[in-house]
Each structure stands twice: as structure tokens, then as C-alpha cells.
C-alpha atoms as a PDB file:
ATOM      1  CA  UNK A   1      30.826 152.902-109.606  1.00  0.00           C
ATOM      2  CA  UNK A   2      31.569 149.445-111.284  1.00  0.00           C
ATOM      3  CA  UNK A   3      33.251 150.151-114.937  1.00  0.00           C
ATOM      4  CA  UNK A   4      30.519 149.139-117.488  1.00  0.00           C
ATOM      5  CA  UNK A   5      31.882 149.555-120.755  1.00  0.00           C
ATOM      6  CA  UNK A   6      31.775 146.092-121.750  1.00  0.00           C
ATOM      7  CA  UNK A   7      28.775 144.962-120.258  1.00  0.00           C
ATOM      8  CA  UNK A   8      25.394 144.417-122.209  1.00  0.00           C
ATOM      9  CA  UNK A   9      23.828 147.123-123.568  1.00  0.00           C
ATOM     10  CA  UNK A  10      19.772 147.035-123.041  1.00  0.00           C
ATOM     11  CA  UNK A  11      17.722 150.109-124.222  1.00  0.00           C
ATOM     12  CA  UNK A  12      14.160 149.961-122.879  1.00  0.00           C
ATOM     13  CA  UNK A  13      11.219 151.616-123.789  1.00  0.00           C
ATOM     14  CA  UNK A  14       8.033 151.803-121.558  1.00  0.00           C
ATOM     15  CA  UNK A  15       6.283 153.492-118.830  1.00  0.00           C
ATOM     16  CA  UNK A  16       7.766 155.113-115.645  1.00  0.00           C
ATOM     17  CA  UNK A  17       5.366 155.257-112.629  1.00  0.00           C
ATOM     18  CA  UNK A  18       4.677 156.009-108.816  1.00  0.00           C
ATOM     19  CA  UNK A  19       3.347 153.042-107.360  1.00  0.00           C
ATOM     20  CA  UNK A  20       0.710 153.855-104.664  1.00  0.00           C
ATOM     21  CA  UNK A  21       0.494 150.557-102.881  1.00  0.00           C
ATOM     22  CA  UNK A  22      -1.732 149.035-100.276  1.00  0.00           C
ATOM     23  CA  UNK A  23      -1.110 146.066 -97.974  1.00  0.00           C
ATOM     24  CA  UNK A  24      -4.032 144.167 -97.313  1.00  0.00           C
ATOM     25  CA  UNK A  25      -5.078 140.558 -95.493  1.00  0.00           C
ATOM     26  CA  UNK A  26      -7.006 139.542 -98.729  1.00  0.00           C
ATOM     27  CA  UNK A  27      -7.717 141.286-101.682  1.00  0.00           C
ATOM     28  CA  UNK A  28     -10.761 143.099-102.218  1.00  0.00           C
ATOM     29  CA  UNK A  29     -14.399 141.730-104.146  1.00  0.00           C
ATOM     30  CA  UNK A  30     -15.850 144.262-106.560  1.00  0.00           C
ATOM     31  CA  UNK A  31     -18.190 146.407-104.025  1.00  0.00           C
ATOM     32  CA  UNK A  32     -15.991 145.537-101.278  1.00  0.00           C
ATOM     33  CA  UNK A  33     -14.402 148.115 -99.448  1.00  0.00           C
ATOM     34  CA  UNK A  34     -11.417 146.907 -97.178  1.00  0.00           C
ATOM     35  CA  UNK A  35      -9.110 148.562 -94.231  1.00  0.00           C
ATOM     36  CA  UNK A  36      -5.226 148.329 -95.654  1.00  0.00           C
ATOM     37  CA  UNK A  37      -2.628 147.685 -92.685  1.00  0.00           C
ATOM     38  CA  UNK A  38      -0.280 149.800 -94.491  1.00  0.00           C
ATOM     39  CA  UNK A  39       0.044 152.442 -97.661  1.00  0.00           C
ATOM     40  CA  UNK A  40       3.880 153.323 -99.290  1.00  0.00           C
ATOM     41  CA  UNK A  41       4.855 155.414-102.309  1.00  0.00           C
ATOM     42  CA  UNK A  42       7.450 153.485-104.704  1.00  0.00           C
ATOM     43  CA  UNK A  43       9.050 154.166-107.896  1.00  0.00           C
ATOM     44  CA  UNK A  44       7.253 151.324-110.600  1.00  0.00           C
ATOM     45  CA  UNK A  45       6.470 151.527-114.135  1.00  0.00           C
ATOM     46  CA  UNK A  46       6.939 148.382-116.293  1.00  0.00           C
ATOM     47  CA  UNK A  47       9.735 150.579-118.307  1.00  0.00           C
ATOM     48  CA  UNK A  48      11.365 151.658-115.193  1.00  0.00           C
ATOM     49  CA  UNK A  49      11.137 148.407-113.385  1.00  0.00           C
ATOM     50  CA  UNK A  50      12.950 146.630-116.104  1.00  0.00           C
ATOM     51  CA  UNK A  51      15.302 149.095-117.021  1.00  0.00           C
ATOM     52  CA  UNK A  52      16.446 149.311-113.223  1.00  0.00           C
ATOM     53  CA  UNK A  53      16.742 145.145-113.032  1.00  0.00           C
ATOM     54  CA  UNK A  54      18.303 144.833-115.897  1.00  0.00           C
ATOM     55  CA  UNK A  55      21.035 147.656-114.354  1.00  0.00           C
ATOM     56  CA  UNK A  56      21.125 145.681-111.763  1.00  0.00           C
ATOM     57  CA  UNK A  57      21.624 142.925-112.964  1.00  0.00           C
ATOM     58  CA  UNK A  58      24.935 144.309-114.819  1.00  0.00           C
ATOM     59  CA  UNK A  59      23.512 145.891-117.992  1.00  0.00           C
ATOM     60  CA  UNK A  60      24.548 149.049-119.403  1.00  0.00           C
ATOM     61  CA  UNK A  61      21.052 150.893-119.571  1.00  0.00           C
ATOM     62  CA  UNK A  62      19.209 153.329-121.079  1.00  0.00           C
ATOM     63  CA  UNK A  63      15.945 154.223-121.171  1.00  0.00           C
ATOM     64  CA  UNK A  64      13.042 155.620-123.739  1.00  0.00           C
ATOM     65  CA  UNK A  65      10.215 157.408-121.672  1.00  0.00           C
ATOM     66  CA  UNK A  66       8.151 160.514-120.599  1.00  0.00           C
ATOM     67  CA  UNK A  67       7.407 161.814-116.779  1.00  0.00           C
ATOM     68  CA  UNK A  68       5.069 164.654-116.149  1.00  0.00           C
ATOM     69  CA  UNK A  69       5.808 167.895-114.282  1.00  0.00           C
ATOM     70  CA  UNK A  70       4.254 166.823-110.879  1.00  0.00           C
ATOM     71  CA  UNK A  71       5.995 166.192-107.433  1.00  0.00           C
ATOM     72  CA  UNK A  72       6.539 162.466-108.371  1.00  0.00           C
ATOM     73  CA  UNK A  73       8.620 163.462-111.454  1.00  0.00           C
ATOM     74  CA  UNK A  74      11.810 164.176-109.900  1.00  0.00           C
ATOM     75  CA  UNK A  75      11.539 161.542-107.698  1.00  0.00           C
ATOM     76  CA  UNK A  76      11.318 158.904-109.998  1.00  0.00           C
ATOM     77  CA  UNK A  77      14.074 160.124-112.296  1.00  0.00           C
ATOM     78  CA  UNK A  78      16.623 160.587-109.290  1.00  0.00           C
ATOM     79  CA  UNK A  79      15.938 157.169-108.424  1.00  0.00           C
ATOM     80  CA  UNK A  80      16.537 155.868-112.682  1.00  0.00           C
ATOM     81  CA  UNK A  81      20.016 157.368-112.263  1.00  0.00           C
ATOM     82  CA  UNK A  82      20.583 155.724-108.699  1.00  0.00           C
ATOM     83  CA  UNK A  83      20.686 152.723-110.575  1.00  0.00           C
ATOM     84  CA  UNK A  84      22.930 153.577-113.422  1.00  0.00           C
ATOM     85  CA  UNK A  85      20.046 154.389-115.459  1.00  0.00           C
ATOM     86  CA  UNK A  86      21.045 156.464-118.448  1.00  0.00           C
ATOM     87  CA  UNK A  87      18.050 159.122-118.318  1.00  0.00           C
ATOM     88  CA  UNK A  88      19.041 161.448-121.363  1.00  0.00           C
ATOM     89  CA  UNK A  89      16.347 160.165-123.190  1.00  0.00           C
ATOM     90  CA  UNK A  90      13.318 160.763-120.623  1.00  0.00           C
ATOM     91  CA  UNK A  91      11.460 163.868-122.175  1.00  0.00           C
ATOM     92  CA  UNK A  92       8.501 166.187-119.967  1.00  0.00           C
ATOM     93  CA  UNK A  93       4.995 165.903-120.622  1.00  0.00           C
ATOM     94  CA  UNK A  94       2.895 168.685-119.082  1.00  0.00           C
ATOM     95  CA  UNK A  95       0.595 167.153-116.659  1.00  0.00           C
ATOM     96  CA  UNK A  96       0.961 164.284-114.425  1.00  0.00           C
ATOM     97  CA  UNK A  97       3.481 161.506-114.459  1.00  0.00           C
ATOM     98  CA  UNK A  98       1.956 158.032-114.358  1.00  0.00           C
ATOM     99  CA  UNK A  99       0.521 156.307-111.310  1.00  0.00           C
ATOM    100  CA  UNK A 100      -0.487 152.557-110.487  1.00  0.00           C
ATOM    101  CA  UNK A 101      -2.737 152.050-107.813  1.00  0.00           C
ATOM    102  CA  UNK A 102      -1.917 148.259-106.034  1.00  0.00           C
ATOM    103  CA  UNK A 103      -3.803 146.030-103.734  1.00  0.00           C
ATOM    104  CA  UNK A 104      -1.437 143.571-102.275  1.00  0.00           C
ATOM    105  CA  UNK A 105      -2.739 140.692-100.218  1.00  0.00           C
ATOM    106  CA  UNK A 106      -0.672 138.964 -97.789  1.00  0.00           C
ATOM    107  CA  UNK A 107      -0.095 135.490 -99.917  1.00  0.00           C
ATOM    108  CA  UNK A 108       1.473 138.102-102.706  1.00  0.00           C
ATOM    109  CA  UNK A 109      -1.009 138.293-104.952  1.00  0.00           C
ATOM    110  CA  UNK A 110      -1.872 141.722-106.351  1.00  0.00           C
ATOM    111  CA  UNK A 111      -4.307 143.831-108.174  1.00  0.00           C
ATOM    112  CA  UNK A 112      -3.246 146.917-110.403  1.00  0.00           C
ATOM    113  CA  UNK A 113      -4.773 149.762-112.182  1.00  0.00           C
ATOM    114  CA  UNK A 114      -2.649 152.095-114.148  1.00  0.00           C
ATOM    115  CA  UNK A 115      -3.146 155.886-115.074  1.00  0.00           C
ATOM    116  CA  UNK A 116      -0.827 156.211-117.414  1.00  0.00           C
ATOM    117  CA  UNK A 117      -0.419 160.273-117.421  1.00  0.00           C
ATOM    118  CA  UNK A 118       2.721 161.186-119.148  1.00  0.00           C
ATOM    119  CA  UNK A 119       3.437 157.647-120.141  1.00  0.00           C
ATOM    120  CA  UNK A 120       0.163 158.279-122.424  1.00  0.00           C
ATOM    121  CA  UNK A 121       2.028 161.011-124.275  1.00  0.00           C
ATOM    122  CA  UNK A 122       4.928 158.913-125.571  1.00  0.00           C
ATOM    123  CA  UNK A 123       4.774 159.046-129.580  1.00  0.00           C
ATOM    124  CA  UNK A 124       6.055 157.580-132.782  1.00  0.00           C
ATOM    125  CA  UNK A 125       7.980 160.797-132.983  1.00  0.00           C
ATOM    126  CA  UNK A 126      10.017 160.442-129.581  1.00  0.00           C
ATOM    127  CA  UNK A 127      11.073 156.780-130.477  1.00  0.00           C
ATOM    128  CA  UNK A 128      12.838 158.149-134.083  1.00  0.00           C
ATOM    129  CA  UNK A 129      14.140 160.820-132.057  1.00  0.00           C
ATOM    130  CA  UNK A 130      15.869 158.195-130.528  1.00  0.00           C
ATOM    131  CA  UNK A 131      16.407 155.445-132.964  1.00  0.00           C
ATOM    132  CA  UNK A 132      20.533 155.747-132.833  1.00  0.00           C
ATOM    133  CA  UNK A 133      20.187 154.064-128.782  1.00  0.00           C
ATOM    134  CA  UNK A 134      18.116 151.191-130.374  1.00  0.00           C
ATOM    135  CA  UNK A 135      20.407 150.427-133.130  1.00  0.00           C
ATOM    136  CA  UNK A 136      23.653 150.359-130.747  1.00  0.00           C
ATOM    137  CA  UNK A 137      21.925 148.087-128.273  1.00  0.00           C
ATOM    138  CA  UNK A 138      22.553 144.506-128.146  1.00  0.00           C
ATOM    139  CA  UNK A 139      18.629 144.273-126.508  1.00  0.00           C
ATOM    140  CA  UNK A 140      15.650 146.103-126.578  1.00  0.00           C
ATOM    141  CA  UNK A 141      13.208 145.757-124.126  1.00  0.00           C
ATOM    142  CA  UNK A 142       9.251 146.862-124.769  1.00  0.00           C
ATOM    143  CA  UNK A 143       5.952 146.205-122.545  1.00  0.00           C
ATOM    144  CA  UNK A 144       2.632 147.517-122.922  1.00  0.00           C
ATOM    145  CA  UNK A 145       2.130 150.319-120.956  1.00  0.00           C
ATOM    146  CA  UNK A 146       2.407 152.568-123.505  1.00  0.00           C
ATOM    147  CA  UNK A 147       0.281 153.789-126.569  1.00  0.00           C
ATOM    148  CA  UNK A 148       0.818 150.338-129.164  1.00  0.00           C
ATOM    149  CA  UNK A 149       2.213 153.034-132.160  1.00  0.00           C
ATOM    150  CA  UNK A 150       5.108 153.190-130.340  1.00  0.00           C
ATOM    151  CA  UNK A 151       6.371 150.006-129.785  1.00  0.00           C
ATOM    152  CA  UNK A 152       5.427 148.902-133.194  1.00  0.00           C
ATOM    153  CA  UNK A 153       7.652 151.675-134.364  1.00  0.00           C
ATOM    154  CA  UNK A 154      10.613 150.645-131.715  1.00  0.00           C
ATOM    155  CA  UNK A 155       9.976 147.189-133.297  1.00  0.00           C
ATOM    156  CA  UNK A 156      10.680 147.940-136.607  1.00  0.00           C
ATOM    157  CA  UNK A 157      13.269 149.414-135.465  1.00  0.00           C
ATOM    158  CA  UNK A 158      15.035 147.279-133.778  1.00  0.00           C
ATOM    159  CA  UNK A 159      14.228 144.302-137.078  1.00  0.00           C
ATOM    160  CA  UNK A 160      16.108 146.933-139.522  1.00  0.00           C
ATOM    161  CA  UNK A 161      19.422 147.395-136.750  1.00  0.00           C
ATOM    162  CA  UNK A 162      19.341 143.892-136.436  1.00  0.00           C
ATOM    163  CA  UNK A 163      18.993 144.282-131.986  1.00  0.00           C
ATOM    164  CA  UNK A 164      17.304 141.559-130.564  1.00  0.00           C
ATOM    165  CA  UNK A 165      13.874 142.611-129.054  1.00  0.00           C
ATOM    166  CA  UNK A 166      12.260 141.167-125.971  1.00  0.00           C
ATOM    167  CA  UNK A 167       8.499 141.946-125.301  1.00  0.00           C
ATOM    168  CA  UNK A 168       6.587 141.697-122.012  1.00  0.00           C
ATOM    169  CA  UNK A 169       2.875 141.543-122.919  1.00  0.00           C
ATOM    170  CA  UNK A 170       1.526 143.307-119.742  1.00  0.00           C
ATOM    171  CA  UNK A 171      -0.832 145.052-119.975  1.00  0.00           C
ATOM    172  CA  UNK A 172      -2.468 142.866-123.101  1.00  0.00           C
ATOM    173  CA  UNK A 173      -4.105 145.422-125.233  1.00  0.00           C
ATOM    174  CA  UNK A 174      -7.857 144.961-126.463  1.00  0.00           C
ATOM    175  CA  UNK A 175      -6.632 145.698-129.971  1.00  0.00           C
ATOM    176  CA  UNK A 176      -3.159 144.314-131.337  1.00  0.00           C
ATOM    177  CA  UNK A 177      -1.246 143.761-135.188  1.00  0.00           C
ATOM    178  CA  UNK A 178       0.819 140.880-136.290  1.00  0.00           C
ATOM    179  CA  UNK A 179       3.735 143.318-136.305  1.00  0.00           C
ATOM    180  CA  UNK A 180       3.373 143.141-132.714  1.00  0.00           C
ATOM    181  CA  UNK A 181       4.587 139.476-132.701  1.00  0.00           C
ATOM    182  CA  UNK A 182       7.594 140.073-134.753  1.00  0.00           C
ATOM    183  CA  UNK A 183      10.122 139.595-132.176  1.00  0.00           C
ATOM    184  CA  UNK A 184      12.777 137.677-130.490  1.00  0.00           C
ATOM    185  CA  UNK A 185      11.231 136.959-127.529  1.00  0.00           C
ATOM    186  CA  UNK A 186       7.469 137.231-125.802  1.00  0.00           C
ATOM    187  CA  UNK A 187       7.160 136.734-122.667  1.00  0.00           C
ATOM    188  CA  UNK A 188       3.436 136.543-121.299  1.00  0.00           C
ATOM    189  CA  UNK A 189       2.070 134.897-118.141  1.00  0.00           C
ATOM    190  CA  UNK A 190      -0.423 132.669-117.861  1.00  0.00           C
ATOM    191  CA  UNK A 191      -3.024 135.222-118.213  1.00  0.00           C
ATOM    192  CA  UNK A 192      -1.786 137.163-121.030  1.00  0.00           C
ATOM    193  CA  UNK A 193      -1.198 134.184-122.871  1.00  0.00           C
ATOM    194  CA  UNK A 194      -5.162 132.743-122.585  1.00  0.00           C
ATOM    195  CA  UNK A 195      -6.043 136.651-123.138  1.00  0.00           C
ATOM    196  CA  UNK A 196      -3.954 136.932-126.511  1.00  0.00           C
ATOM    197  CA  UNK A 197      -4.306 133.056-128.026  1.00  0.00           C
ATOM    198  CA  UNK A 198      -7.692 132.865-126.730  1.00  0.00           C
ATOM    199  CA  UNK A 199      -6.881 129.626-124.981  1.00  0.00           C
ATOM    200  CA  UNK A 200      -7.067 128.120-121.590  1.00  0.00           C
ATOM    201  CA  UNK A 201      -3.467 128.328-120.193  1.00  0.00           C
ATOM    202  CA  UNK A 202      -4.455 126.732-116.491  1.00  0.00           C
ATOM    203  CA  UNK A 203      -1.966 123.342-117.349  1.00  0.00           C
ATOM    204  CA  UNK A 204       1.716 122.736-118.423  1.00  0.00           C
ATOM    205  CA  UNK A 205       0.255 121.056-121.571  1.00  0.00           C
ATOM    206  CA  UNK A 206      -2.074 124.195-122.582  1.00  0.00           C
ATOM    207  CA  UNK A 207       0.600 126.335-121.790  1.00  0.00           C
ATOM    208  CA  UNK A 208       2.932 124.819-124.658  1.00  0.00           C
ATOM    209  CA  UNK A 209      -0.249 125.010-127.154  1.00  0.00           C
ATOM    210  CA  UNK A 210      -0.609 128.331-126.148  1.00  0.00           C
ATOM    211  CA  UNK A 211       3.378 129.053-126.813  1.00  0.00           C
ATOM    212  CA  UNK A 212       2.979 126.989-130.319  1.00  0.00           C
ATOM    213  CA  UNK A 213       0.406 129.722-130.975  1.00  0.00           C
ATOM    214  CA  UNK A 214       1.988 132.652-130.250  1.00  0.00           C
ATOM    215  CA  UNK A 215       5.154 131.518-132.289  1.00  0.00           C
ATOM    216  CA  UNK A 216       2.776 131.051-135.350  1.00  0.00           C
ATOM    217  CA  UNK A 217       1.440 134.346-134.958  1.00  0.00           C
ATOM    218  CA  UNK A 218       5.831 135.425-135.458  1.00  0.00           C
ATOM    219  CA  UNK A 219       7.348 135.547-132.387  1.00  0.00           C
ATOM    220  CA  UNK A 220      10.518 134.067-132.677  1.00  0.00           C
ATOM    221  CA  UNK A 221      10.759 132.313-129.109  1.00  0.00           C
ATOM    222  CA  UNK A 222       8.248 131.899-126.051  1.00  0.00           C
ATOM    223  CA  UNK A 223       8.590 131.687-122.494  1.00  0.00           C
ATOM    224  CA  UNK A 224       5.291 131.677-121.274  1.00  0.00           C
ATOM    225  CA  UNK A 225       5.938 132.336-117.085  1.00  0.00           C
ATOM    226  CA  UNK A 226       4.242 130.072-114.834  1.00  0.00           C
ATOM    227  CA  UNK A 227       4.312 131.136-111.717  1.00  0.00           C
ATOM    228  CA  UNK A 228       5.604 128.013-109.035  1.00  0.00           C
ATOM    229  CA  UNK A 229       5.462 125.733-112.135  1.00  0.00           C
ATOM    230  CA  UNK A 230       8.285 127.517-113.419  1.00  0.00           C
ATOM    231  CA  UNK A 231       8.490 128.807-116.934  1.00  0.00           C
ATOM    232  CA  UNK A 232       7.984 126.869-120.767  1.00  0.00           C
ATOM    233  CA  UNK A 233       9.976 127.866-123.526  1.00  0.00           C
ATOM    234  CA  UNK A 234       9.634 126.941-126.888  1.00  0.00           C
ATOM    235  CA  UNK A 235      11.255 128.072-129.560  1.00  0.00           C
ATOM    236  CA  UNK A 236       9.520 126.731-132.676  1.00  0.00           C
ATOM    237  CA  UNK A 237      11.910 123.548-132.547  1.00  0.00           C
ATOM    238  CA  UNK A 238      11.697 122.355-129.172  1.00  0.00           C
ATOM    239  CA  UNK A 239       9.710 123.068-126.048  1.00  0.00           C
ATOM    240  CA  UNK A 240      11.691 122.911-122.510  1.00  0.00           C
ATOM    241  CA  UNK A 241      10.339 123.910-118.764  1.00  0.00           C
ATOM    242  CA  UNK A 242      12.466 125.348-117.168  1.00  0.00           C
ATOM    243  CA  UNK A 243      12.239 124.258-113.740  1.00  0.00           C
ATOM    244  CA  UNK A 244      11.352 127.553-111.072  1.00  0.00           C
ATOM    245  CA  UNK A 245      13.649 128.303-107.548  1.00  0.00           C
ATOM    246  CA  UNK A 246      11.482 128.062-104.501  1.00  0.00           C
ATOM    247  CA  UNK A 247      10.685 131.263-102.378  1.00  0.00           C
ATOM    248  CA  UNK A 248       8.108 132.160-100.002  1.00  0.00           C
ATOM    249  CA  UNK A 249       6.312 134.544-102.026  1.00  0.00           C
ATOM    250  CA  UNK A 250       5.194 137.848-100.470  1.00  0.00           C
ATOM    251  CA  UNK A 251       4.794 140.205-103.556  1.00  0.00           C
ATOM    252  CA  UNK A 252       4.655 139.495-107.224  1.00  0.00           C
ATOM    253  CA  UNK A 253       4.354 142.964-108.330  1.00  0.00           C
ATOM    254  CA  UNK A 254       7.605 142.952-110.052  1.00  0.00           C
ATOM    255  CA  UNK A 255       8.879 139.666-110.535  1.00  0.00           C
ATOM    256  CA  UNK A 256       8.200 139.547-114.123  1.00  0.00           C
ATOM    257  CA  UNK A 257      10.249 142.785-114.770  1.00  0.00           C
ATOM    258  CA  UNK A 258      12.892 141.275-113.077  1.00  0.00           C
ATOM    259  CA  UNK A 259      12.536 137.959-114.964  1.00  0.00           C
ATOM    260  CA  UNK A 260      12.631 139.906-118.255  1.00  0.00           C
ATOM    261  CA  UNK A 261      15.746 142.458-117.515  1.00  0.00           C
ATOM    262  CA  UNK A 262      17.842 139.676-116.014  1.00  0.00           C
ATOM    263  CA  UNK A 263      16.965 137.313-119.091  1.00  0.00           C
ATOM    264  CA  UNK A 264      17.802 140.825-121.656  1.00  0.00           C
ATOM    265  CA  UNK A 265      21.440 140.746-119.914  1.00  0.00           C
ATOM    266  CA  UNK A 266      22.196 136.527-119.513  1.00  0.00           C
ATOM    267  CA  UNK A 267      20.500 135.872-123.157  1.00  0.00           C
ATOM    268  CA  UNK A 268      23.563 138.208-124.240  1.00  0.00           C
ATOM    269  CA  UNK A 269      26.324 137.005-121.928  1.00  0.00           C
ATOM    270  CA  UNK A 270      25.612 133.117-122.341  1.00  0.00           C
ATOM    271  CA  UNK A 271      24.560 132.831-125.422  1.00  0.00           C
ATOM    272  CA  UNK A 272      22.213 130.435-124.450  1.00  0.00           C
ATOM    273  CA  UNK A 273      18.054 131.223-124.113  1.00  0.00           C
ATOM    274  CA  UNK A 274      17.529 128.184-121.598  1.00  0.00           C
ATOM    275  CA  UNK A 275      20.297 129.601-119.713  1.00  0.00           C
ATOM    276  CA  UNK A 276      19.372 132.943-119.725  1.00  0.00           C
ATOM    277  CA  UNK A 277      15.771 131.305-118.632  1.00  0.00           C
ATOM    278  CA  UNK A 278      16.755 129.988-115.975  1.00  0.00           C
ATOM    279  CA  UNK A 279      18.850 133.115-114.707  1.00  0.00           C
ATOM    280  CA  UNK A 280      15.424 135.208-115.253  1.00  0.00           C
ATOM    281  CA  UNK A 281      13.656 132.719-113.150  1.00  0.00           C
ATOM    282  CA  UNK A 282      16.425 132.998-110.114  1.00  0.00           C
ATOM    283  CA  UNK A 283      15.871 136.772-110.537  1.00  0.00           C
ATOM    284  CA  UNK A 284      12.020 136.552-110.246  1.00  0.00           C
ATOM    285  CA  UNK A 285      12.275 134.199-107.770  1.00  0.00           C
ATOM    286  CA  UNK A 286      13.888 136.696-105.433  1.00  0.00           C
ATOM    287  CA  UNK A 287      11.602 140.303-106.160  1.00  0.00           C
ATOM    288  CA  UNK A 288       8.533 137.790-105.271  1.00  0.00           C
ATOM    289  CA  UNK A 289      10.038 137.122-101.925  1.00  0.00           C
ATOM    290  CA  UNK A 290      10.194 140.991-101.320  1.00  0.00           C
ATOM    291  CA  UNK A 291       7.702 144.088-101.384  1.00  0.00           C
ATOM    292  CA  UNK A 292       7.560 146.723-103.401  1.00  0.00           C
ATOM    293  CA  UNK A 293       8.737 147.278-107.469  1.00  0.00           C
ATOM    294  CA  UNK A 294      11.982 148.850-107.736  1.00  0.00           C
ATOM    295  CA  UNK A 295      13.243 148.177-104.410  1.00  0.00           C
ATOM    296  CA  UNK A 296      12.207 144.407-104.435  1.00  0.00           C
ATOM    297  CA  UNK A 297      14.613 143.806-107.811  1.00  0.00           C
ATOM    298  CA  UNK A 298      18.153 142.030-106.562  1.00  0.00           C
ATOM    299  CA  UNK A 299      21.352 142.628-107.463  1.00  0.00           C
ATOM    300  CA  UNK A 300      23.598 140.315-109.568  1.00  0.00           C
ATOM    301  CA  UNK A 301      25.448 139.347-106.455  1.00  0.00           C
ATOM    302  CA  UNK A 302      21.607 138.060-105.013  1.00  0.00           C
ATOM    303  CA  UNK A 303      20.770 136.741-108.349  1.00  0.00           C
ATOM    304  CA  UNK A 304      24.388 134.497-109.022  1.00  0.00           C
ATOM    305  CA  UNK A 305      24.189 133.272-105.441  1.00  0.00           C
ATOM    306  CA  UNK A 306      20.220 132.036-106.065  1.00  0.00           C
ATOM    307  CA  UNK A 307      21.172 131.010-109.852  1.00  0.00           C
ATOM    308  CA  UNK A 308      23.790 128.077-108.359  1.00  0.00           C
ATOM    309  CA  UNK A 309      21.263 126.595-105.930  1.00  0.00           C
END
């Protein structure tokens, strides 16, 4: 096991799921029912899939969560400490861990739908209980699968400890505070970004209004991820695109958890945002070009190697 001790420390808080996941030619039309070439079961969960990139991407990790006391439970926490996942703080809900049901087409694109089962039972209560892991982390990573109390809390947090918070705005809520801006780094795609501004995000140039935006509502930096276009970041001072790594794409599933964990770990190595940008994008770049969540994510070996093309 490669020593850790002075590696980045990343604490993230978020959902753990089973990903029940269907291959398909094209995706399905509402009404539409289609035959799927192929069905697998694979450890997902925004939480999980960030907290296992950003271990592999050389992070000391631990993460916040709840699993249920189904078959899938055990499963999915085996596979968290596979990956060097510190699972202390992963508590039982009675009832059934979370699912995500995905449609994946054969050009990559996807369709989700989350239950979120135990990941539902996560309270305000469970992220005091473990306030001492936020406050010793050099990162804290948050997403939106979980009920909003509790990331607001971890965000408050995280301001008073002085760790440096990085939010992925999937699944954007119906329903959200200004407190829920007050971090270092938001990281929406093009959709979340129209969905929360309430702007058309469909150009390069809407997509830095849209980033403007969101930094007036408080975040303190933007990378709004664009897909092949690569990914804008502004940062209330300047706005730079950072140019994307080409890759046949086969699934996106989980290429913006792996953009996030591997820009928690570089944004604390370099130093530098752009830099650690650019690193997230090599990182994304690769789990598009595979199937699956979890097992799509790369290595830091995979992610250097792509990173210096």
C-alpha cells in the first residue's frame, strides 16, 4: 500500500449508491420502451465516486455517508476501502441503501434517476458528529445527492476551519439558499448552470455570463464543465478556458466526479486552480472513454501520463 501520510487530505460528504445500468443503442423517448444489449451492477454514488477518484488520484480520503442494511451495503463499503477509502465515518440506516437506475446509449450519453434510500437519512446531526474530519482536511468535497441541511451545515463548517470547499451541483435542487454558494469552488455543467442562473448556457460566451452569475451569488471561483469545449473558469478577476483532452467518449456517467476529486487533490499540490483545471479535465477525459462509475475513474499513473499530452 503506497505510504500516504503526506498526501492531500479530502473529506467528502455525499451519497453512496448501486448503480443499476443499462446499455442501450439510443436512449429511450418518454413512452418508449427499449431492449438493452446488456445490464451490470456497479458501485456509484456522487459521494462515493468522488471520494474513490480523488483516492485514486493520490488523496488521503475519507468519507461522510450512510448505506442501508440490504445486500448492496456490504458491497459497496468493501469496495470504499479497496480504494483506500477511510470508511469509519459511514453510519447504517435501516432500509435500503441508495440506487441509480442508468440508461446509457452507445455515443455515451446517459440518463439517471436516483432513489436515494439511506443516502436520504443523512442529517445535520451526523455531519457535527463528524466535524473534527472536516476541520483537519485540506478539501472538502459536497454534491447534491443528499438532503440540502446537510451540506449547508458541512459548509459552515468547513468556512469556520478555514478548509477549502468544492461543490458539484448535481443533482440541482428545486429549492436552494445563498449559503449554498458560499464556497471555494462550484462546479456545474452546462445544464446545472442554465438550471441554477436561469440562463441559456448552449455557447462559450453564455457560459462565462452564467459563471459571472454564479460568483455574484458567492461562490468564490467557477468552472463551469463543458463537455468537448473543455471547461471556463472564472474567478471573479479573470475568466480562462481551459482547453479539454480528446477521447472517444463511451460513458459520461462519472467523468465529472472524476474531474472534481482529481481537481480537490492538484488544487492542493500545485497551488494553482488553472492547473489543477486542467489536471481535472485529463482525469474526466479518461472515465468518459470507459464504462461504468467507480471502475471507469483512472489512476494517477493514467491521469499524469494523459495530463502531459
Amino acid at each position: 500500500m503506497v505510504d500516504r501520510s503526506n498526501a492531500p487530505s479530502v473529506v467528502v460528504l455525499g451519497s453512496i449508491n448501486m448503480d443499476l445500468v443499462a446499455h442501450c443503442k439510443t436512449l429511450p423517448r418518454p413512452g418508449q420502451t427499449l431492449t438493452a444489449g446488456s445490464f451490470s451492477e456497479i458501485p456509484g454514488g456522487k459521494g462515493a465516486n468522488q471520494a474513490v477518484a480523488a483516492s485514486r488520484a493520490g488523496a488521503r480520503v475519507s468519507m461522510i455517508g450512510r448505506l442501508g442494511q440490504d445486500a448492496f451495503a456490504a458491497r459497496l463499503r468493501q469496495g470504499l476501502q479497496e480504494d483506500q477509502v477511510n470508511v469509519d465515518a459511514i453510519q447504517e440506516s435501516v432500509g435500503p441503501s441508495g440506487v441509480a437506475l442508468i440508461n446509457v446509449a452507445e455515443d455515451g450519453e446517459n440518463q439517471i434517476v436516483v432513489v436515494p434510500g439511506a443516502n436520504g437519512c443523512l442529517t445535520r446531526q451526523d455531519v457535527e458528529q463528524f466535524s473534527q474530519l472536516i476541520a483537519e482536511a485540506d478539501v472538502l468535497l459536497l454534491q447534491l445527492e443528499i438532503p440540502m441541511d446537510c451540506v449547508l451545515h458541512a459548509i459552515g463548517i468547513a468556512k469556520n476551519c478555514k478548509t477549502r470547499v468544492i461543490l458539484d451541483t448535481a443533482p440541482v435542487p428545486d429549492h436552494w439558499s445563498e449559503e449554498l454558494f458560499d464556497v471555494d469552488l462550484i462546479c456545474p455543467n452546462e445544464t446545472e448552470a442554465a438550471a441554477l442562473t436561469g440562463q441559456p448556457v448552449e455557447t462559450t460566451k453564455q457560459a462565462e455570463t452564467a459563471a459571472r452569475t454564479l460568483h455574484q451569488f458567492g461562490a468564490r471561483a467557477v468552472a463551469i464543465t463543458l463537455g468537448s469545449s473543455g471547461t471556463l473558469l472564472h474567478d471573479g478577476m479573470s475568466t480562462t478556458l481551459v482547453e479539454p483532452f480528446e477521447t472517444d467518449s463511451v460513458d459520461a456517467t462519472a467523468a465529472g466526479d472524476a474531474f472534481a476529486g482529481a481537481v480537490a487533490v492538484h488544487w492542493v499540490e500545485s497551488g494553482s486552480l488553472p492547473a489543477a483545471i486542467r489536471f481535472g479535465n485529463a482525469a474526466g477525459s479518461l472515465a468518459a472513454s470507459r464504462t461504468g462509475a467507480q471502475p471507469s475513474l483512472p489512476k494517477r499513473v493514467e491521469i499524469d501520463m494523459q495530463h502531459l499530452k
